[in-house]
N, C-alpha and C. Protein backbone atom coordinates (compact mmCIF):
# COMPACT_ATOMS: atom_id res chain seq x y z
N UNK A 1 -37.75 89.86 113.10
CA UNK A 1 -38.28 90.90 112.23
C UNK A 1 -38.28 90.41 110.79
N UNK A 2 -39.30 90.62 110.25
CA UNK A 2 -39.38 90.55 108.61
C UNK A 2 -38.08 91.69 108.07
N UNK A 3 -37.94 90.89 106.66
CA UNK A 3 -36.65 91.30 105.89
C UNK A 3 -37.15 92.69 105.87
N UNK A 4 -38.02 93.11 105.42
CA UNK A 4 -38.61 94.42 104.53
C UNK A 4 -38.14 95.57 106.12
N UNK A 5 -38.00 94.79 107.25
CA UNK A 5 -38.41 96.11 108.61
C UNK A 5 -36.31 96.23 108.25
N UNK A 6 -35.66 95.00 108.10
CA UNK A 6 -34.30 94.97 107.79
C UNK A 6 -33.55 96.29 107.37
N UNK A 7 -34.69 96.49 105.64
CA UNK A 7 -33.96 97.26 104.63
C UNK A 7 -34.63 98.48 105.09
N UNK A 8 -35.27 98.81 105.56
CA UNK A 8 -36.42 99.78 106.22
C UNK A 8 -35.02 100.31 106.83
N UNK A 9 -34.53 99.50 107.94
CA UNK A 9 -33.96 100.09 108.79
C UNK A 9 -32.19 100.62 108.31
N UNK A 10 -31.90 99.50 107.77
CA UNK A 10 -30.64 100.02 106.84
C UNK A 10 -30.97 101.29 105.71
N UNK A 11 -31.91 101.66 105.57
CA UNK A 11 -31.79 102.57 104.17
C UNK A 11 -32.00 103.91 104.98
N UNK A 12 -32.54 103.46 106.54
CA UNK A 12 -32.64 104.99 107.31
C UNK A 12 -31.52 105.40 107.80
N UNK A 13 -30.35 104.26 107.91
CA UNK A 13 -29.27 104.20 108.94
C UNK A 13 -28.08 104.48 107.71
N UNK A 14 -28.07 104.34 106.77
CA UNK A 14 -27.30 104.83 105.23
C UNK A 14 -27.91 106.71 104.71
N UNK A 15 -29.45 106.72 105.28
CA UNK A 15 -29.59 107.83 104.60
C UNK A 15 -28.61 108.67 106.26
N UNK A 16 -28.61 108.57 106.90
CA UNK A 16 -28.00 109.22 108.24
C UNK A 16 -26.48 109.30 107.91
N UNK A 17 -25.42 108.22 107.38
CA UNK A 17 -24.69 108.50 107.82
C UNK A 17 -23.89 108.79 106.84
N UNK A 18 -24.68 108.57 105.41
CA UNK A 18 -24.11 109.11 103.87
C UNK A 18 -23.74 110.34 104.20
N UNK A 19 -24.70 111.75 104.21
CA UNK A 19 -24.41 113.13 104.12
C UNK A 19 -23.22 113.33 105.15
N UNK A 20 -23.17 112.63 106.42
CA UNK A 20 -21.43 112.63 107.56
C UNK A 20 -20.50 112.21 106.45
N UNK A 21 -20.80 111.28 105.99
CA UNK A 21 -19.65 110.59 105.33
C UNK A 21 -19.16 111.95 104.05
N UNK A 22 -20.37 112.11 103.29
CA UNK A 22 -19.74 113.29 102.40
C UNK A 22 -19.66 114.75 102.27
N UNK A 23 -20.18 114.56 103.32
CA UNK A 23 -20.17 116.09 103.32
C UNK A 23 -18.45 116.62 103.40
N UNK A 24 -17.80 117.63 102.71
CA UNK A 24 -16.75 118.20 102.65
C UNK A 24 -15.98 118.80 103.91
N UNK A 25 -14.62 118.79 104.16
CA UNK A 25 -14.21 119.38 105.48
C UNK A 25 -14.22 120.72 104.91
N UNK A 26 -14.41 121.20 106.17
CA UNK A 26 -14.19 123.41 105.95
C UNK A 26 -12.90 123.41 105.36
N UNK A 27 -12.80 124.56 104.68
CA UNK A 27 -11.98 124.90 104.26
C UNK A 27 -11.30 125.85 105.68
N UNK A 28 -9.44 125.79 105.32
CA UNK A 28 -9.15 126.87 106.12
C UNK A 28 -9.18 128.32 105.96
N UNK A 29 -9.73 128.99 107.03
CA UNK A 29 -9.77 130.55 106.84
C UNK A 29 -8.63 131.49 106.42
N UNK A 30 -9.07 132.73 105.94
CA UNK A 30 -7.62 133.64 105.93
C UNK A 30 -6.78 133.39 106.49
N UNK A 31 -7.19 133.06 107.52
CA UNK A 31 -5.67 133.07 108.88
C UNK A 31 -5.03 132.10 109.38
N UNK A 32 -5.25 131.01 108.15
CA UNK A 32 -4.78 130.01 108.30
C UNK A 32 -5.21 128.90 108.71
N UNK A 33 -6.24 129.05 110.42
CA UNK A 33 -6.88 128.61 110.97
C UNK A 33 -7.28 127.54 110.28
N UNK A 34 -7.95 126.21 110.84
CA UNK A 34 -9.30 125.43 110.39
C UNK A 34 -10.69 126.06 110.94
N UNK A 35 -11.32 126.12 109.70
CA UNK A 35 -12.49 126.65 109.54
C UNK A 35 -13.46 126.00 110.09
N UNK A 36 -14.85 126.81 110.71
CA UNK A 36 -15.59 125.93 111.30
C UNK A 36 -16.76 125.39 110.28
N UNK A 37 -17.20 124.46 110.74
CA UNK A 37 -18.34 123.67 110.10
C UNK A 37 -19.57 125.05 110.05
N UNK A 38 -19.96 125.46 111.59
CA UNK A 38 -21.32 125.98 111.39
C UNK A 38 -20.83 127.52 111.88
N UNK A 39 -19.96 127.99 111.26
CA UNK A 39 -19.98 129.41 111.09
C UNK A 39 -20.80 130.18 110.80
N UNK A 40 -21.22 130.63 111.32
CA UNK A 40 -22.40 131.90 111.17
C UNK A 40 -22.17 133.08 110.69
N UNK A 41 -23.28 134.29 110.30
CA UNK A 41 -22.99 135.19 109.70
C UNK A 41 -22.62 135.96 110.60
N UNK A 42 -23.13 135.83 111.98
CA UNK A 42 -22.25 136.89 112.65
C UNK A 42 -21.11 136.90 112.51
N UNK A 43 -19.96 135.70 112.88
CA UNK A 43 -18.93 135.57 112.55
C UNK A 43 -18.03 136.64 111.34
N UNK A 44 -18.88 136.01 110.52
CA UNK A 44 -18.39 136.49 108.98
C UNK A 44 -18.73 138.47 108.86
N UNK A 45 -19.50 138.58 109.87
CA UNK A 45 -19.98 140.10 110.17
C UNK A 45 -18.73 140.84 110.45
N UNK A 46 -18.22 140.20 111.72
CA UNK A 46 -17.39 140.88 112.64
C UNK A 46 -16.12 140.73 111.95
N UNK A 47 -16.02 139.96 111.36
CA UNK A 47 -14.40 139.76 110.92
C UNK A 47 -14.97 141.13 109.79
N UNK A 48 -15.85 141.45 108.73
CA UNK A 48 -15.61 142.76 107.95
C UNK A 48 -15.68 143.47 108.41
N UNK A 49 -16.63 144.03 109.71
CA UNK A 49 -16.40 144.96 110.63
C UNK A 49 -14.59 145.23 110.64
N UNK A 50 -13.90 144.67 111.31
CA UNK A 50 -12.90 144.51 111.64
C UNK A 50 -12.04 145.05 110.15
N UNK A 51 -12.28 144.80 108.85
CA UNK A 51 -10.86 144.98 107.87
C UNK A 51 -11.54 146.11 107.24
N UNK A 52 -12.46 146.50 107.47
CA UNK A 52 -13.61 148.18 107.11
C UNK A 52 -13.30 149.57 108.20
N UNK A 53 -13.57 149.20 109.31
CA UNK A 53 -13.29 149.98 110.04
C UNK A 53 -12.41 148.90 111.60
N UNK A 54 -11.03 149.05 111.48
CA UNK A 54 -10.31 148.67 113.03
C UNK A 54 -10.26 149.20 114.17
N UNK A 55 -10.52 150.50 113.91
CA UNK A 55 -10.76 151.03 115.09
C UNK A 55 -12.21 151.36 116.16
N UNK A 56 -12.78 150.63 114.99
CA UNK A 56 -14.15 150.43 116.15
C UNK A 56 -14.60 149.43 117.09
N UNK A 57 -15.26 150.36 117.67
CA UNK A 57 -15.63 150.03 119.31
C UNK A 57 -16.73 149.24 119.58
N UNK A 58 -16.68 148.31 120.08
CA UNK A 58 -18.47 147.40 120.52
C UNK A 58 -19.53 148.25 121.64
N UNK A 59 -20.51 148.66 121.20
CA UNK A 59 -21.10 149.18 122.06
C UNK A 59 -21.57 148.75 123.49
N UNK A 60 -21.40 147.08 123.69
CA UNK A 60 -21.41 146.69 124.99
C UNK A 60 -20.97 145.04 124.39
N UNK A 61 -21.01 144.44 125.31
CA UNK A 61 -20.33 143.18 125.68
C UNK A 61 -21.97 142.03 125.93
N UNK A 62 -21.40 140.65 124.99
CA UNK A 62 -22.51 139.94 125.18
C UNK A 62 -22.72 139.68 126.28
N UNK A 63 -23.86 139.03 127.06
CA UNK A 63 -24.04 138.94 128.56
C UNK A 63 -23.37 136.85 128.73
N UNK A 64 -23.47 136.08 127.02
CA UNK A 64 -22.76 135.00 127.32
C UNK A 64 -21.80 134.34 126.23
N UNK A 65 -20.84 134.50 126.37
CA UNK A 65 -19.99 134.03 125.54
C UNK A 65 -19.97 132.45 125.26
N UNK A 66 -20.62 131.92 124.58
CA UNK A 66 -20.81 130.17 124.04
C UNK A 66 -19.20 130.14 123.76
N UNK A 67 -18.74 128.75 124.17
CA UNK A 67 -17.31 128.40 124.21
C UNK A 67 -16.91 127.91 123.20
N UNK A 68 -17.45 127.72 122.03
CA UNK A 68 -16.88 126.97 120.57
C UNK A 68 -18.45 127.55 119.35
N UNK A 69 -18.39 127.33 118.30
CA UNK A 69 -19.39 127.56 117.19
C UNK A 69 -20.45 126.63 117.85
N UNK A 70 -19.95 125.45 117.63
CA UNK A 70 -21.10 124.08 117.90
C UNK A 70 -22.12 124.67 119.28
N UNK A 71 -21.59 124.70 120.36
CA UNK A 71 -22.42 125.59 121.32
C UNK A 71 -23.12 126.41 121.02
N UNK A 72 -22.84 127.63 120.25
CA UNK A 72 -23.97 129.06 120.02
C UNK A 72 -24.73 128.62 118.84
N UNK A 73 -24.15 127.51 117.48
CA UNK A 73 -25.56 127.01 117.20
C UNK A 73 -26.37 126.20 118.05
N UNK A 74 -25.98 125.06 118.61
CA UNK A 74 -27.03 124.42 119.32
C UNK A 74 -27.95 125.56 120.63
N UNK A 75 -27.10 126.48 120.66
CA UNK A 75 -28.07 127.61 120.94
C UNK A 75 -29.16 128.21 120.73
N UNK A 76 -28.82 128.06 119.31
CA UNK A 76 -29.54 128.74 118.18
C UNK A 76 -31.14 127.96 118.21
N UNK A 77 -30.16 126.60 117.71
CA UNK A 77 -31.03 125.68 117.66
C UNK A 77 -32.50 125.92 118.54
N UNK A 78 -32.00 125.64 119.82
CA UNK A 78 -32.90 125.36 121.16
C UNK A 78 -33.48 126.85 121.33
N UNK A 79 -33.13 127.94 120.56
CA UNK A 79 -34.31 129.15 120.37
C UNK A 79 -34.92 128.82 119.46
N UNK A 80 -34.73 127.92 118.84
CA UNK A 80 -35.60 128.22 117.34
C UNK A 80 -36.83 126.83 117.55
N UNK A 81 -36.41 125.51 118.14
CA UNK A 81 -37.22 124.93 118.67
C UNK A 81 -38.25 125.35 119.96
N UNK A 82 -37.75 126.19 120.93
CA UNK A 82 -38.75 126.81 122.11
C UNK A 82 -39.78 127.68 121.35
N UNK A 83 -39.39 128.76 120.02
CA UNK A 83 -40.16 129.30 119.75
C UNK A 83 -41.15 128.75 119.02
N UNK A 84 -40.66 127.50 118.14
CA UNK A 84 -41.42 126.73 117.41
C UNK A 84 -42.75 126.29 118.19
N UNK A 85 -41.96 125.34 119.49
CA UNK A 85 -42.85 125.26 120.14
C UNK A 85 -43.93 125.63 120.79
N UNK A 86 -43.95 127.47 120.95
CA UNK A 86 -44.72 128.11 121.65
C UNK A 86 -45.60 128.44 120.49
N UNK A 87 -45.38 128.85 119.12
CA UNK A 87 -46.22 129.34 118.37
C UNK A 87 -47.32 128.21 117.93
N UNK A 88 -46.66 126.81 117.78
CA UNK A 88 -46.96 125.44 117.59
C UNK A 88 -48.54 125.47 118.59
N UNK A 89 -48.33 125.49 120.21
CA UNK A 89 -48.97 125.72 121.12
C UNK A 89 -50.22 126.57 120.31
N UNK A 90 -49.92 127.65 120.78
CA UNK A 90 -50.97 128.59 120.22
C UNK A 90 -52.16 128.59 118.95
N UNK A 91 -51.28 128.17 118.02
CA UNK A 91 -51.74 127.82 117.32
C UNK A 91 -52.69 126.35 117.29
N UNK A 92 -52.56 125.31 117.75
CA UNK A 92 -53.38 124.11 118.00
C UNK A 92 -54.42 124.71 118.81
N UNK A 93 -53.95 125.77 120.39
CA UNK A 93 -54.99 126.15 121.24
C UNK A 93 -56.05 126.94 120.70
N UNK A 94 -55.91 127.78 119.67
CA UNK A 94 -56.79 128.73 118.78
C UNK A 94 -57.60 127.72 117.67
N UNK A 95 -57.12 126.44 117.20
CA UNK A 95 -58.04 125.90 116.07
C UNK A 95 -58.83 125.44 117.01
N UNK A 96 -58.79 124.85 118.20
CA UNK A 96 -59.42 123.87 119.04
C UNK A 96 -60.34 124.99 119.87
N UNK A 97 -59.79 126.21 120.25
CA UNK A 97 -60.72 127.35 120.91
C UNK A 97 -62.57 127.44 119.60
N UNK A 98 -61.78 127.41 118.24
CA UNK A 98 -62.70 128.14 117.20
C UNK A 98 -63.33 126.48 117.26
N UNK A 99 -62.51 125.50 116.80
CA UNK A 99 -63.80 124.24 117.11
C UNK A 99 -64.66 123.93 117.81
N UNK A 100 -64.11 124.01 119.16
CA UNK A 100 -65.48 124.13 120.55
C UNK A 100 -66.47 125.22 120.54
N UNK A 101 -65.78 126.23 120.10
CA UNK A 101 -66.95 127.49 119.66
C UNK A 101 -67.67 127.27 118.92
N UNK A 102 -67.39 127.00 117.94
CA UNK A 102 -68.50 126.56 116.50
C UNK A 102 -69.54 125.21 116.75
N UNK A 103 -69.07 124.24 117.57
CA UNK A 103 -69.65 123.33 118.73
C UNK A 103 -70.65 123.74 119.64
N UNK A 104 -70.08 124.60 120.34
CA UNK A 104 -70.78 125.17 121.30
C UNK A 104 -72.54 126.33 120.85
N UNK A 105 -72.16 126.79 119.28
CA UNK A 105 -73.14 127.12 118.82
C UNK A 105 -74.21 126.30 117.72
N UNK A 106 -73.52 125.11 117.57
CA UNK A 106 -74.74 124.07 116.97
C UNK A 106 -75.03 123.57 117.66
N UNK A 107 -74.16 123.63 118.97
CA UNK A 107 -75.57 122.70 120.04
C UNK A 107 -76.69 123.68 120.43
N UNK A 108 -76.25 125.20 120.58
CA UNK A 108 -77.09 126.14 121.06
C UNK A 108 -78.42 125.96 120.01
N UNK A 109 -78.31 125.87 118.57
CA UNK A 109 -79.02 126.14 117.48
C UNK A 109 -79.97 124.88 117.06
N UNK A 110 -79.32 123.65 117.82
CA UNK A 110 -80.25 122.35 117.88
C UNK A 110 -81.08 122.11 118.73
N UNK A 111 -80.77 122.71 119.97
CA UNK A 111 -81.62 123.41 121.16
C UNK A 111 -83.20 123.72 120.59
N UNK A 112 -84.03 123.37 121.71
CA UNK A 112 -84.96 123.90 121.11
C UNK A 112 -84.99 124.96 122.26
N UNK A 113 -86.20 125.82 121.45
CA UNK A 113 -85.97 127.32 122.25
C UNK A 113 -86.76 127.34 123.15
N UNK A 114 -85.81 127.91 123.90
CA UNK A 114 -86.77 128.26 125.64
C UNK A 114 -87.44 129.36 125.92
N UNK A 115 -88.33 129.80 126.43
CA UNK A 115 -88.84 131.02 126.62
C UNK A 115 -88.01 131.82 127.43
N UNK A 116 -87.40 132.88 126.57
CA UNK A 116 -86.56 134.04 127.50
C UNK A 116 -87.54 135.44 127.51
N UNK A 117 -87.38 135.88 128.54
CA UNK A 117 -87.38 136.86 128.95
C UNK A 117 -86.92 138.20 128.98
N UNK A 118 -87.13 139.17 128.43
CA UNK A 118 -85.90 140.47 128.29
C UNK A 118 -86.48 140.95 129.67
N UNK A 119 -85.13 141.45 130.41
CA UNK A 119 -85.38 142.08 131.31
C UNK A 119 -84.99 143.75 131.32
């Protein structure tokens, strides 16, 4: 490989592992705990739920409990990519629907005209 594919590849493999390297550890929570990296607002919901009103009740129970943070984001994640993907879809299928259409009527209009008939 030429030098230039070298630094190419080191400056992608530095920009990757700089922000790991600095990014800050969580701080620990009220409770002492270590804090998670990708805490969510639900999280942060339920715990004020909780020091606002304690005696309230959940109106039902999730149908899946993800076993750590990292899980229910990469959850997250993989909803937010499926939906990406489907709107992504649609959207390419609708520019390409209106292109063949608009196609489909300059060929009609280059046509020369046939004798129709009203019936």
């Amino acid at each position: 490989m030429r030098k230039q594919n070298w630094l190419i590849i080191a400056a992608v493999a530095l920009l990757v592992a700089l922000p790991l390297w600095l990014a800050p550890r969580p701080l620990p929570g009220p409770d002492g705990q270590a804090g998670e990296a990708f805490a969510g607002t639900d999280n942060k919901a339920q715990a004020a739920i909780g020091e606002i009103a304690p005696a309230y009740q959940r109106w039902f129970e999730p149908l899946l409990e993800p076993a750590s943070g990292q899980i229910e984001s990469l959850l997250f994640a993989l909803q937010a990519a499926i939906g990406a993907g489907i709107i992504g879809y649609w959207l390419g299928a609708s520019i390409t629907r209106e292109k063949l259409r608009k196609e489909a009527e300059k060929q009609r209009s280059d046509a020369p005209p046939q004798d129709r008939r009203a019936d």
